[in-house]
C-alpha atoms as a PDB file:
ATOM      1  CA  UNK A   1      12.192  14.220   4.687  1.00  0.00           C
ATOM      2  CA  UNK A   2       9.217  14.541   2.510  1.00  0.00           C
ATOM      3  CA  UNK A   3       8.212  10.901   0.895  1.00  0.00           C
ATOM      4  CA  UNK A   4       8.513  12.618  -2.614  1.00  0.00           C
ATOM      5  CA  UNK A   5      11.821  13.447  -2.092  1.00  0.00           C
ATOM      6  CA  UNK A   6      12.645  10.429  -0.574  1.00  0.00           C
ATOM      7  CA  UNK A   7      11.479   8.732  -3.215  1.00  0.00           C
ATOM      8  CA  UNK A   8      13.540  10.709  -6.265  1.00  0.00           C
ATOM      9  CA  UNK A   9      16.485  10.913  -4.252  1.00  0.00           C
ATOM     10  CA  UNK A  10      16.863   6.587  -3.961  1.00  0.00           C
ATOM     11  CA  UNK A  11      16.320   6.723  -7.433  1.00  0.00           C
ATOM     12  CA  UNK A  12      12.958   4.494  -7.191  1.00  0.00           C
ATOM     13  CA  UNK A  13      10.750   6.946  -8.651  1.00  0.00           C
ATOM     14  CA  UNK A  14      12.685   9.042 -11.368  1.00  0.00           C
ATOM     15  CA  UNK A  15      10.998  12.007 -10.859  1.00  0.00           C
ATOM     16  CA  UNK A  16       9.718  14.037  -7.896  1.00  0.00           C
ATOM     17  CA  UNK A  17       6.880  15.038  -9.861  1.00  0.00           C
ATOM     18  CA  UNK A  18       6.232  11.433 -10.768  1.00  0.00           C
ATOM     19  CA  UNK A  19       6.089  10.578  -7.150  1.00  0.00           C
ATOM     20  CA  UNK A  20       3.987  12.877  -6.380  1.00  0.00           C
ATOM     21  CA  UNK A  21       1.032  11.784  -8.665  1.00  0.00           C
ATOM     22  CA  UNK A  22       1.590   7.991  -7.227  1.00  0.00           C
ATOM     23  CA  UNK A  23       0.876   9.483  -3.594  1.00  0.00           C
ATOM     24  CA  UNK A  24      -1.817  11.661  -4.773  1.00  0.00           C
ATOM     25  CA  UNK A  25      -3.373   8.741  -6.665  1.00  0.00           C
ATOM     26  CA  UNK A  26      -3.141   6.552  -3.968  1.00  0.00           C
ATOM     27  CA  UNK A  27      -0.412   4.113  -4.926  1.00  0.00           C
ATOM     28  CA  UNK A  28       2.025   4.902  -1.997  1.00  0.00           C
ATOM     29  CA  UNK A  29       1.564   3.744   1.200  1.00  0.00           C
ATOM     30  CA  UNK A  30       3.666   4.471   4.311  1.00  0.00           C
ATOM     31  CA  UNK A  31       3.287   2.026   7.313  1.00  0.00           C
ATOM     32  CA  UNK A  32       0.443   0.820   6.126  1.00  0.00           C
ATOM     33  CA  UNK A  33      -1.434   4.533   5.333  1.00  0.00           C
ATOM     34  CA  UNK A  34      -1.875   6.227   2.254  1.00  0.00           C
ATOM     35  CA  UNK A  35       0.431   8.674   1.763  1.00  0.00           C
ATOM     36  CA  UNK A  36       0.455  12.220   0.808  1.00  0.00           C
ATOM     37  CA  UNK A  37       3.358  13.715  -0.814  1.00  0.00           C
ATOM     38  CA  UNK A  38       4.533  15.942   1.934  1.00  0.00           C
ATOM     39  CA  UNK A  39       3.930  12.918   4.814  1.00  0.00           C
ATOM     40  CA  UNK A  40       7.785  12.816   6.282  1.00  0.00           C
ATOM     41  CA  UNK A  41       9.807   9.894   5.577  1.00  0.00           C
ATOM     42  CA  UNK A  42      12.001   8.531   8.899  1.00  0.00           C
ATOM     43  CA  UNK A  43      14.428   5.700   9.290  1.00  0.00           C
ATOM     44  CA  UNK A  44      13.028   1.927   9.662  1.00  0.00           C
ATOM     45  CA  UNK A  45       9.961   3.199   7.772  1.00  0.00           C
ATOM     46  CA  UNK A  46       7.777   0.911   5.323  1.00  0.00           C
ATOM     47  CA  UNK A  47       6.685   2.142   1.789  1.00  0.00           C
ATOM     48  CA  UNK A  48       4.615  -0.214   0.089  1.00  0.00           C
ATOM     49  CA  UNK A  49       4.348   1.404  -3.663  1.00  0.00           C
ATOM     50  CA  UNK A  50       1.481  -0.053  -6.311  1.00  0.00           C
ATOM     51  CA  UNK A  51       3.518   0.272  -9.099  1.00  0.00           C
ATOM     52  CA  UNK A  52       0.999  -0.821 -12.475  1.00  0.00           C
ATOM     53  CA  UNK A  53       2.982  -4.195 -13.155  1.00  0.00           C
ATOM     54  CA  UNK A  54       4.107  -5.040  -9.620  1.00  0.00           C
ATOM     55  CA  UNK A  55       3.953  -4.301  -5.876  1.00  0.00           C
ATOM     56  CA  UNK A  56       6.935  -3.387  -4.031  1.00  0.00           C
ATOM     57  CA  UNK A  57       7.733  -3.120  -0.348  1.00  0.00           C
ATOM     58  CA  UNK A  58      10.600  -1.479   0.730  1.00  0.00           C
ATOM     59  CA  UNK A  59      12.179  -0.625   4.156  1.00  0.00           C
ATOM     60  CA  UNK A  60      14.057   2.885   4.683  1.00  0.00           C
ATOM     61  CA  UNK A  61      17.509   2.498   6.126  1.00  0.00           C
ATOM     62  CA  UNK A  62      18.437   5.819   5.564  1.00  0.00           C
ATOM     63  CA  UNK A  63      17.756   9.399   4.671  1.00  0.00           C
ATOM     64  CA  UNK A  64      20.154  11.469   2.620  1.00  0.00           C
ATOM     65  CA  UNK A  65      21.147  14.702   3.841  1.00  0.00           C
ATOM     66  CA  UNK A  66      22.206  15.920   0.258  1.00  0.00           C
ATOM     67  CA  UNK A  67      22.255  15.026  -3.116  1.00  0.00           C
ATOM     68  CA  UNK A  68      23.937  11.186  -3.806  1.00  0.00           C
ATOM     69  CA  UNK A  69      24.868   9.970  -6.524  1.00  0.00           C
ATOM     70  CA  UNK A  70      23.609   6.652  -8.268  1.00  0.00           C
ATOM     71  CA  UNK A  71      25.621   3.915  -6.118  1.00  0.00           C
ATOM     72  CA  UNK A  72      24.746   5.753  -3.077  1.00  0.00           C
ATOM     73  CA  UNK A  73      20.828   5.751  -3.430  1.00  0.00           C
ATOM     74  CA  UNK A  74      20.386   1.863  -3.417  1.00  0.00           C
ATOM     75  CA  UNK A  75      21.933   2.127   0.244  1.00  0.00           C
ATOM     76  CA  UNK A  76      19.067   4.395   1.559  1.00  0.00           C
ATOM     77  CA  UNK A  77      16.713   0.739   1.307  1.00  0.00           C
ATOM     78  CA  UNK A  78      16.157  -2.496   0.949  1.00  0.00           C
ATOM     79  CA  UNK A  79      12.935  -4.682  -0.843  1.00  0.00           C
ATOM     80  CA  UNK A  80      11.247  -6.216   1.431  1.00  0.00           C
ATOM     81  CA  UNK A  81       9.429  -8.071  -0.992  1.00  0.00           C
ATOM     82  CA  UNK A  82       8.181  -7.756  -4.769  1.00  0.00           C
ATOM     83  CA  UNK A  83       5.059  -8.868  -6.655  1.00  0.00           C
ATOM     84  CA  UNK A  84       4.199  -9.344  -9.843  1.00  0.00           C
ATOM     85  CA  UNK A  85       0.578  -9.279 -11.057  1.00  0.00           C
ATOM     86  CA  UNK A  86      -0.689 -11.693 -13.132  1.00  0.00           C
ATOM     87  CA  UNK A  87      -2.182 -10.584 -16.788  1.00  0.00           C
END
């Protein structure tokens, strides 16, 4: 699954074309790469996203095979960790 995608679908970006600017600009990062929007998504992955007030790091547990609804898209990952710039 395409890390866009992936991204809409949990419901962490709201908008696929929204993620797609962050991996264009360089804010998404898969395994430790910088990740284009088509780069495919698998299970036990890590996306690290810049986000402009924090950094997140989440871990994929799974991929959806169709549309889910709201409750269902916080199962697809966990947070690793989450950090919040200072101003």
């Amino acid at each position: 699954m395409r890390i866009d995608l992936f991204l809409k679908q949990s419901r962490i970006v709201k908008r696929r074309t929204l993620a797609k600017q962050m991996c264009d600009g360089g804010f998404v990062f898969l395994n430790d790469s910088k990740a284009k929007a088509q780069s495919n998504v698998k299970v036990n992955d890590i996306i690290t996203i810049y986000f402009p007030s924090k950094k997140v790091v989440y871990k994929v547990l799974g991929l959806p095979e169709k549309a889910i609804n709201k409750s269902q898209s916080a199962l697809l990952y966990d947070i690793l960790s989450e950090e919040f710039y200072e101003k």
